[in-house]
Protein backbone atom coordinates (compact mmCIF):
# COMPACT_ATOMS: atom_id res chain seq x y z
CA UNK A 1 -35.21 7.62 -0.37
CA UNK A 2 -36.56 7.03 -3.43
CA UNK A 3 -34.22 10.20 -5.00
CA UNK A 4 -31.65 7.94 -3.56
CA UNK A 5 -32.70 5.17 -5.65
CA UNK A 6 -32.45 6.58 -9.04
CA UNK A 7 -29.62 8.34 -8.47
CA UNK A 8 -27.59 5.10 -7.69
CA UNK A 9 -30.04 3.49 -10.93
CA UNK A 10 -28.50 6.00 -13.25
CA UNK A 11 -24.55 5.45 -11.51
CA UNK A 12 -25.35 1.75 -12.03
CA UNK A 13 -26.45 2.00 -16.10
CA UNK A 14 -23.89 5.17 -16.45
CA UNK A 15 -20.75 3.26 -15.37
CA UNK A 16 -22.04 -0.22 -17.31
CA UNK A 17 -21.99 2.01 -19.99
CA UNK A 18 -18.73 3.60 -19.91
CA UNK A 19 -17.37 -0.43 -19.42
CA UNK A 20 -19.44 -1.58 -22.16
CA UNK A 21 -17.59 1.03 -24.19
CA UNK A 22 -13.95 0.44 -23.39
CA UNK A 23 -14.71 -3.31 -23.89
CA UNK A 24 -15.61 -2.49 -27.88
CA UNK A 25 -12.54 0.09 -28.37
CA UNK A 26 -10.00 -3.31 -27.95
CA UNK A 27 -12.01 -5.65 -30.17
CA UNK A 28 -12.34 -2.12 -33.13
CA UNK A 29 -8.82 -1.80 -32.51
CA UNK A 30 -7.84 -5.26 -33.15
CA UNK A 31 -9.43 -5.93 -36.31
CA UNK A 32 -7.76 -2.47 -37.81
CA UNK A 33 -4.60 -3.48 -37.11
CA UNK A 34 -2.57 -5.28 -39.61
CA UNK A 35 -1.39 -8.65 -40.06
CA UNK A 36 0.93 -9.64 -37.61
CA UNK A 37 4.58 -10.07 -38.28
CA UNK A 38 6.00 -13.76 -38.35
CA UNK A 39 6.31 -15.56 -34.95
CA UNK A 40 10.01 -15.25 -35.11
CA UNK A 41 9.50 -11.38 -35.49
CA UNK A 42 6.71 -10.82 -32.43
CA UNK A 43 8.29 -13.09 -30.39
CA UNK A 44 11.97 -11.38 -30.31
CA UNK A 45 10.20 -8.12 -30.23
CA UNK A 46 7.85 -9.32 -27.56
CA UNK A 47 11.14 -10.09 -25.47
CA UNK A 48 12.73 -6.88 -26.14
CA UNK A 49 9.49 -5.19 -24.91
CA UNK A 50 9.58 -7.65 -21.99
CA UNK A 51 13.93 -6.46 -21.49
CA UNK A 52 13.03 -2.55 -21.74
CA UNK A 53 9.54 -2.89 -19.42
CA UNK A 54 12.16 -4.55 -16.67
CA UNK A 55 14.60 -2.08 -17.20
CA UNK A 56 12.34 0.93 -16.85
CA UNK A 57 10.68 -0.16 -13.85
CA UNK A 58 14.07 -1.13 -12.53
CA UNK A 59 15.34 2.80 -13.62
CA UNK A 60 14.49 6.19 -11.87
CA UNK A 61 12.71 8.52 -14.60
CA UNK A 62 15.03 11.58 -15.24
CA UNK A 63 11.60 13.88 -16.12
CA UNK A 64 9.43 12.57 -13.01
CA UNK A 65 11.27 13.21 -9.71
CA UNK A 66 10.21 9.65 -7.36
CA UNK A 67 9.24 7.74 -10.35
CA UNK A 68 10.79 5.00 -12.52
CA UNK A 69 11.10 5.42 -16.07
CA UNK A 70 7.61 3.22 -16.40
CA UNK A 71 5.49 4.90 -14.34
CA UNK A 72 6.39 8.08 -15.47
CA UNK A 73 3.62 9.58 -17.77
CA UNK A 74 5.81 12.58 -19.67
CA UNK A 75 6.33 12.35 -23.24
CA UNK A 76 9.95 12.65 -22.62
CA UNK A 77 10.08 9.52 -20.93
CA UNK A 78 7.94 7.67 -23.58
CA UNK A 79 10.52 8.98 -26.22
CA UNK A 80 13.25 7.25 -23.88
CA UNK A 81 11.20 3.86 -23.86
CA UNK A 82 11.59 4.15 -27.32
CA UNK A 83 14.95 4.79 -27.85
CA UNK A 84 15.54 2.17 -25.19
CA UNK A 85 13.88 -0.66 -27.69
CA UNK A 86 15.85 0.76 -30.54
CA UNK A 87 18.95 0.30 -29.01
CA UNK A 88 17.81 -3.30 -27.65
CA UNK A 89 17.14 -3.57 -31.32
CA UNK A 90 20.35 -2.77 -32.50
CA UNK A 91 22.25 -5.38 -30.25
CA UNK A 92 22.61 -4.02 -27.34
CA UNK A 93 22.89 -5.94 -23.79
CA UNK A 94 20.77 -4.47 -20.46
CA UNK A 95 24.35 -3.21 -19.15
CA UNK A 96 25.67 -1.13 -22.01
CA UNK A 97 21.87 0.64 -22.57
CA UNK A 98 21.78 1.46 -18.18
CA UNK A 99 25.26 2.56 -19.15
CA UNK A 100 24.47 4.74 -22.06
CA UNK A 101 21.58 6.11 -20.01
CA UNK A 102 23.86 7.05 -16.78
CA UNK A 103 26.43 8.84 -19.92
CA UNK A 104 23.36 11.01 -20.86
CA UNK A 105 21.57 11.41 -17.72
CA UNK A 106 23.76 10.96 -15.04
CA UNK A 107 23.55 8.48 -11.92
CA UNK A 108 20.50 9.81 -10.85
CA UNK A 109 18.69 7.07 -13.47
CA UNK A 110 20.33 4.19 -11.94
CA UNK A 111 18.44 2.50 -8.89
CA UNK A 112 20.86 2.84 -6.04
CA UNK A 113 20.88 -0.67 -3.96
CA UNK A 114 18.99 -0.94 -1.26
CA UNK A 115 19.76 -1.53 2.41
CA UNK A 116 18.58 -4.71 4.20
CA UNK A 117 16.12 -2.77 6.92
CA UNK A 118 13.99 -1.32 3.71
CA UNK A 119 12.34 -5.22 3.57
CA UNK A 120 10.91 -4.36 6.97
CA UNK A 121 9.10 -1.35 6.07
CA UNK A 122 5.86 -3.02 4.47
CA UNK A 123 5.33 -4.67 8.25
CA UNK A 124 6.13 -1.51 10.28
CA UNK A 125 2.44 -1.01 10.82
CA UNK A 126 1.94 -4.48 11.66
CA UNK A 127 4.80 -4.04 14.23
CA UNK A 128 3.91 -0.99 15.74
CA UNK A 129 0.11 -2.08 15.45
CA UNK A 130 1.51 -5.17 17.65
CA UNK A 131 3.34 -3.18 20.20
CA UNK A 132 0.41 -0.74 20.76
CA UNK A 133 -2.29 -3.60 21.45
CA UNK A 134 0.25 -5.17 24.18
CA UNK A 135 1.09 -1.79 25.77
CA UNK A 136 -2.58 -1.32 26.14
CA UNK A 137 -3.08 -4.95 27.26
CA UNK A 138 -0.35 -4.72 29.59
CA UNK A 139 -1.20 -1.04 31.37
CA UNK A 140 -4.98 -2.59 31.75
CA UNK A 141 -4.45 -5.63 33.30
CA UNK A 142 -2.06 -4.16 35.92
CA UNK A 143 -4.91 -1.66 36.09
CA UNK A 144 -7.00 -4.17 36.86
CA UNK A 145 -4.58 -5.43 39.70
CA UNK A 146 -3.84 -2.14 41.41
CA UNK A 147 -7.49 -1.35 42.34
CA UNK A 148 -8.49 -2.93 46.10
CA UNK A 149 -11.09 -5.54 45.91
CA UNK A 150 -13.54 -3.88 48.31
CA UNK A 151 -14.39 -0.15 46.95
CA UNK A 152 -17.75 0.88 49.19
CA UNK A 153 -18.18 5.01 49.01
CA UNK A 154 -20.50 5.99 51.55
CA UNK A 155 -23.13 8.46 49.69
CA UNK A 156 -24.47 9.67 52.41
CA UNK A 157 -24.60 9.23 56.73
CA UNK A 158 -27.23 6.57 57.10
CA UNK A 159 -24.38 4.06 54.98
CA UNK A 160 -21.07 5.67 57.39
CA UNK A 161 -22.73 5.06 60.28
CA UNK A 162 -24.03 1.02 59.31
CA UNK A 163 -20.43 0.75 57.76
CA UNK A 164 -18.89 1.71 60.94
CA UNK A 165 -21.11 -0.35 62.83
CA UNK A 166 -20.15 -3.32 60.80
CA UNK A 167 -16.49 -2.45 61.28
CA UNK A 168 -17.08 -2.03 65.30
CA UNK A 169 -18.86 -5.24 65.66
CA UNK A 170 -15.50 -7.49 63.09
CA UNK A 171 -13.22 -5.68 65.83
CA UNK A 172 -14.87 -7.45 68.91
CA UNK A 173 -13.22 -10.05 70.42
CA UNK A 174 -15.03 -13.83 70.51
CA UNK A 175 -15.33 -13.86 74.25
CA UNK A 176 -18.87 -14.11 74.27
């Protein structure tokens, strides 16, 4: 137990640590950097980054199979970010850099639509969650109807023969 205790001691100070040290990197980063740029500058390059982010999370990655262009993590696909915010740069619309993209890489970068049934899919456990707890519901409660009221097992003779006795002396008629 008490191994236990500094064990979890040194996880604790270890991974406060490791925080304390990617909260610094930002703040050493920030006061290297240089003077920013005009406001009229950052902000229309702060929308460009805002148009190319949407588009590559809207686009399938051409390097990562299953992945849009954002998520994808290859250096190829970083090099297309950035020749996605030069051409944004340069003038052009959403439409004619998707279009450039589909010249170069095909149609397998566009997002194909999707049908209607796909909005279902994050409640499909919910749903079949649902329809499990009522089959189960359902089969016990007509379970619990099915079985007779009055289940006596006799263990042994000295209960068959007072059972039967009981049974003989209901079957008598009231003429007494």
């Amino acid at each position: 137990m008490r191994h236990l205790a500094r064990l979890l001691l040194l996880l604790l100070i270890g991974t406060t640590g490791v925080s304390l040290a990617q909260n610094v990197a930002p703040q050493a980063a920030q006061s290297a950097a240089p003077a920013p740029k005009s406001v009229a500058t950052t902000a229309e390059e702060a929308n460009i980054e805002l148009r190319v982010r949407r588009m590559s999370e809207e686009l399938h990655s051409p390097f990562c199979p299953g992945k849009s262009l954002m998520a994808c993590t290859s250096y190829q696909a970083y090099q297309l970010r950035q020749e996605m915010v030069t051409m944004a740069k340069a003038g052009k619309d959403d439409d004619q850099i998707v279009a450039d993209l589909k010249v170069r890489y095909g149609t397998e970068v566009a997002n194909p639509p999707q049908p209607w049934y796909t909005a279902l899919v994050p409640f499909l456990p919910y749903i079949l969650g649902a329809i499990v707890v009522l089959l189960v519901l359902r089969s016990w409660l007509s379970g619990a109807k099915d079985e007779p009221e009055d289940q006596t097992v006799a263990e042994d003779g000295v209960e068959a023969e007072r059972l039967a006795r009981l049974r003989a002396r209901v079957a008598l008629p009231d003429d007494e």
